[in-house]
N, C-alpha and C. Protein backbone atom coordinates (compact mmCIF):
# COMPACT_ATOMS: atom_id res chain seq x y z
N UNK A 1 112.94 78.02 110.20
CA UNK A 1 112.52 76.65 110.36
C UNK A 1 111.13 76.64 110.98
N UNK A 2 110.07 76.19 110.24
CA UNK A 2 108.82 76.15 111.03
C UNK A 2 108.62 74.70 111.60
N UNK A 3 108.22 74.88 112.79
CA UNK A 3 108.13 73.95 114.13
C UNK A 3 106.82 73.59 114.68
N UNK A 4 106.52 72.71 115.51
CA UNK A 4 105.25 72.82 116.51
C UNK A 4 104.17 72.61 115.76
N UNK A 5 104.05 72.13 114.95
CA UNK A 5 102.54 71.98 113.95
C UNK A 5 101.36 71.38 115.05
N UNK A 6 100.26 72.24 115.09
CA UNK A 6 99.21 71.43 116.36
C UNK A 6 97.86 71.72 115.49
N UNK A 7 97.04 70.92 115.73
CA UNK A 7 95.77 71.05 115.17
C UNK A 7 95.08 72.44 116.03
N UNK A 8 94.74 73.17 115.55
CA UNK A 8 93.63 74.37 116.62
C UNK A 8 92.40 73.67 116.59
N UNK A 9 91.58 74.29 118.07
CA UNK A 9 90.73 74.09 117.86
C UNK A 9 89.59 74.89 116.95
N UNK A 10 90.14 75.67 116.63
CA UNK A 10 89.21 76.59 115.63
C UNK A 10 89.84 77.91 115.57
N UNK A 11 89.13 79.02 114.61
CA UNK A 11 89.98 79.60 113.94
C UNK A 11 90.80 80.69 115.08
N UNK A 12 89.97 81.01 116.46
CA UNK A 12 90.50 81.94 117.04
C UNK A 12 91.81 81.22 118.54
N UNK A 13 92.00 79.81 118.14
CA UNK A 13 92.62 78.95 119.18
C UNK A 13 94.55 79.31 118.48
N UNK A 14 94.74 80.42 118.44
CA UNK A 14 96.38 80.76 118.10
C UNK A 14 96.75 81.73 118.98
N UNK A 15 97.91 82.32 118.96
CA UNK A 15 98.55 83.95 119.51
C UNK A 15 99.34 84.52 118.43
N UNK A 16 98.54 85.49 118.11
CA UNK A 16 99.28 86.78 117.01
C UNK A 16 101.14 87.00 117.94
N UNK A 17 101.25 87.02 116.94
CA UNK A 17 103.19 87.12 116.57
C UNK A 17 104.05 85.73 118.09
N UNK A 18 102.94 84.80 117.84
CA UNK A 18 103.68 83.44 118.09
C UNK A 18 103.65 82.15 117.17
N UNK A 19 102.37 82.80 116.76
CA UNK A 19 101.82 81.04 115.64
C UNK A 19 101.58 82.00 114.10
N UNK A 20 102.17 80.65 113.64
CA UNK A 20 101.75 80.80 111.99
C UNK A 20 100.63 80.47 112.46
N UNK A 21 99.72 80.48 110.65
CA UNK A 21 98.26 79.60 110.63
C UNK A 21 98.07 79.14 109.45
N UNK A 22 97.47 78.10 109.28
CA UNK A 22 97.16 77.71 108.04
C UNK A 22 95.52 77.27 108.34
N UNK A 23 94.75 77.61 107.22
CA UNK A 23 93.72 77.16 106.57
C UNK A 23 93.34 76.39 105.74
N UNK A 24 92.25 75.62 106.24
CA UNK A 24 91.77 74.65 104.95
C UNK A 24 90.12 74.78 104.97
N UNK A 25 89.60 75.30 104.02
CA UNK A 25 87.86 74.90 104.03
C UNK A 25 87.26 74.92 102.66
N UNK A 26 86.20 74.44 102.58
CA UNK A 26 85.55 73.86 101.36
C UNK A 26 84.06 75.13 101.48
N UNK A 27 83.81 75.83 99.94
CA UNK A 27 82.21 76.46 100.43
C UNK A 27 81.31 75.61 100.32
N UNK A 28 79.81 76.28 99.76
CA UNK A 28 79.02 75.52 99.46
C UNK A 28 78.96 74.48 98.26
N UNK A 29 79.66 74.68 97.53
CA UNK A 29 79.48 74.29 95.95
C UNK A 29 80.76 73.36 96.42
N UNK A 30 81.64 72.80 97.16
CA UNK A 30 82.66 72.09 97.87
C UNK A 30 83.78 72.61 97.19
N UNK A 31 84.02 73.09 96.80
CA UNK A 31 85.34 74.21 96.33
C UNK A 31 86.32 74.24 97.60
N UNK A 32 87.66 73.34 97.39
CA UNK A 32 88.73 73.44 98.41
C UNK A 32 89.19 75.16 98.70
N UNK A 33 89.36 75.49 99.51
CA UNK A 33 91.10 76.88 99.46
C UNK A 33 91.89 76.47 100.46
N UNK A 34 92.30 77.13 101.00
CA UNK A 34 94.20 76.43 101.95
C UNK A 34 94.82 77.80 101.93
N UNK A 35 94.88 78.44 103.20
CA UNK A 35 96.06 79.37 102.50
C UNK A 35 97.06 79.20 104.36
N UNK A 36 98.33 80.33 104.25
CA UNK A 36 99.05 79.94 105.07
C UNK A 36 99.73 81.68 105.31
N UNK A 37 99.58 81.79 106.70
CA UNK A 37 100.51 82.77 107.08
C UNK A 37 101.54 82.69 108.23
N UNK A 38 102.61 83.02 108.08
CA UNK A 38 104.11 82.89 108.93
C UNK A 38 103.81 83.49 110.20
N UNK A 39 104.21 82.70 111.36
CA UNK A 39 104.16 83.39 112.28
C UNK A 39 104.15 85.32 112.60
N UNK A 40 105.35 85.99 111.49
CA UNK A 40 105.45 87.52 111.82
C UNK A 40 104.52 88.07 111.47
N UNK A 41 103.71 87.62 110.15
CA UNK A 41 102.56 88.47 109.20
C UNK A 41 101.76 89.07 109.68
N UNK A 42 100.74 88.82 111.05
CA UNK A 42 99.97 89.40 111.25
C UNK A 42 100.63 90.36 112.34
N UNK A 43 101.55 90.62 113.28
CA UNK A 43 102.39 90.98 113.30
C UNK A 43 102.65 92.31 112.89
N UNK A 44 103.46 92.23 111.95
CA UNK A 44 103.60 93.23 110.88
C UNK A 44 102.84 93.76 110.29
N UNK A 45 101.82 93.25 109.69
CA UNK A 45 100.62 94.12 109.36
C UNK A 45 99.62 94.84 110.85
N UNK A 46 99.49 94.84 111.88
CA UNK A 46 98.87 94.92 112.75
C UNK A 46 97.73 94.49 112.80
N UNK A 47 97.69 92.83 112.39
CA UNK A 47 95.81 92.58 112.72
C UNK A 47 96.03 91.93 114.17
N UNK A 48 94.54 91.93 114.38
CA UNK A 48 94.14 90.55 115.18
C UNK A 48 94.13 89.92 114.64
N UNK A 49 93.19 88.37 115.84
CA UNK A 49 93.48 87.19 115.03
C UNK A 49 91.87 87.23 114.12
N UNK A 50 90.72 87.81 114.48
CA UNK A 50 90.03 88.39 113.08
C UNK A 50 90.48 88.58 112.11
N UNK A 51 90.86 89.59 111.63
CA UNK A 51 91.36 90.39 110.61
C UNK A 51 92.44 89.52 110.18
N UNK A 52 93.35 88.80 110.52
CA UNK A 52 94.74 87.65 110.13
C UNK A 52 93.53 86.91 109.38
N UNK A 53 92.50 86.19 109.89
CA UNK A 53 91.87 85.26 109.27
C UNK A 53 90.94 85.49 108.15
N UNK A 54 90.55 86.50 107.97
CA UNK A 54 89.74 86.76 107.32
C UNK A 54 90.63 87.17 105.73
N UNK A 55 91.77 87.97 106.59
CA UNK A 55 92.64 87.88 105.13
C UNK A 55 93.51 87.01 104.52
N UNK A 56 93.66 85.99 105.42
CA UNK A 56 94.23 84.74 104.49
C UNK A 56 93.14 83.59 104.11
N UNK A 57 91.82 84.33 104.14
CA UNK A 57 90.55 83.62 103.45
C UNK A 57 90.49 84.15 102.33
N UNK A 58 90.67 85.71 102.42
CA UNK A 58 90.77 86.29 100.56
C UNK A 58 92.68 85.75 99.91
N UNK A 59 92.82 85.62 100.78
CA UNK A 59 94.10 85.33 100.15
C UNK A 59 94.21 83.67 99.37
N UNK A 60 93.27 83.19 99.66
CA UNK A 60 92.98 81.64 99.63
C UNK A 60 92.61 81.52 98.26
N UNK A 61 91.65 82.64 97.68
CA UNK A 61 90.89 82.69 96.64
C UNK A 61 89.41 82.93 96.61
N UNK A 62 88.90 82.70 98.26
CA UNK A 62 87.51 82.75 97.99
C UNK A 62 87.02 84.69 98.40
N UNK A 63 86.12 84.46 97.85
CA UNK A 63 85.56 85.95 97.55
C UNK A 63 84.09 86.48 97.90
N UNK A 64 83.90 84.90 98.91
CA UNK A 64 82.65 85.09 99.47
C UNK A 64 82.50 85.95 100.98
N UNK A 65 81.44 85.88 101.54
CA UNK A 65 81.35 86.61 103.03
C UNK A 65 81.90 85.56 104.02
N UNK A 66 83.04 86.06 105.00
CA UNK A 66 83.54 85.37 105.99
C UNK A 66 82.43 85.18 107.04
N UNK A 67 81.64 84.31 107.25
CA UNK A 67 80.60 84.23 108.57
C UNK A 67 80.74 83.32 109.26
N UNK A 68 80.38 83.15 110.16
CA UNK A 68 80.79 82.45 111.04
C UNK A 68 80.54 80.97 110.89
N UNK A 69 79.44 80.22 110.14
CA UNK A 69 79.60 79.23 109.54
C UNK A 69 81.11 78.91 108.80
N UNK A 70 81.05 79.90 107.95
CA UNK A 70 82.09 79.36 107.32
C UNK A 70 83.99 78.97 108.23
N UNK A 71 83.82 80.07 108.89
CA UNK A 71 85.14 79.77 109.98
C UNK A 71 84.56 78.75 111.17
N UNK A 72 83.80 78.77 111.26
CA UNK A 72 83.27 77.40 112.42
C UNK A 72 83.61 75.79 111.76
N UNK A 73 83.78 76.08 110.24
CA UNK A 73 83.99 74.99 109.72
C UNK A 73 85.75 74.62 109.16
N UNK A 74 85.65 75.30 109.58
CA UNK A 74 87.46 75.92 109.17
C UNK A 74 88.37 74.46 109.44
N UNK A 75 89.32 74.28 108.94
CA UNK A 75 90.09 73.47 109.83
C UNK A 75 91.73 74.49 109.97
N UNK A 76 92.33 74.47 111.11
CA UNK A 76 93.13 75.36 111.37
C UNK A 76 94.50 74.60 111.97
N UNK A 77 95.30 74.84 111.35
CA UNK A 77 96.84 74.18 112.11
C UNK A 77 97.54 75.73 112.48
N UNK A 78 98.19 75.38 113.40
CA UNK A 78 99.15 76.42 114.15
C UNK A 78 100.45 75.89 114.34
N UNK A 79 101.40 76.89 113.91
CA UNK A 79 103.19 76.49 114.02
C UNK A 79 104.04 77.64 114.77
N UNK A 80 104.62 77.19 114.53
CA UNK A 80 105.50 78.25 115.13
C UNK A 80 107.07 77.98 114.11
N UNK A 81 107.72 79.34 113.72
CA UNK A 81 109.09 79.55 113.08
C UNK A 81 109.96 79.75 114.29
N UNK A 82 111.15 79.36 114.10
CA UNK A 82 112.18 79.00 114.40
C UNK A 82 113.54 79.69 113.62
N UNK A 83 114.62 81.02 114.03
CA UNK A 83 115.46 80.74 113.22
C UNK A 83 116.43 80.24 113.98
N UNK A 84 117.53 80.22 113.08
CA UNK A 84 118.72 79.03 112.76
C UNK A 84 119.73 80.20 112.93
């Protein structure tokens, strides 16, 4: 059950293996992506919260350079799972 939905304040405002994350940002050419990872993922893979973000930016679809513009513009929700 995912829970707690809060706006972040930006991309590094979470805690690895407490918060999901989801992404939303537009590039230059205004091209949406969105992508979403479960609280365990980064986790389990062993990132930080760098490396979590940067790969659910390729995971999004875009294939450009992660810089800091572009995650400064980020919009970021944080959850938290819940089981039952």
């Amino acid at each position: 059950l995912l829970t707690n939905y809060e706006d972040a304040s930006g991309p590094d405002d979470w805690e690895v293996g407490v918060h999901g994350i989801m992404i939303e940002f537009e590039d230059d050419r205004g091209q949406r992506y969105s992508g979403t990872y479960l609280p365990e993922v980064a986790t389990e893979q062993g990132w930080n919260q760098d490396q979590a973000i940067r790969s659910l930016v390729k995971k999004a679809g875009y294939n450009g350079r992660v810089s800091s513009s572009l995650k400064r513009n980020m919009r970021v929700t944080r959850y938290q799972s819940s089981k039952v």
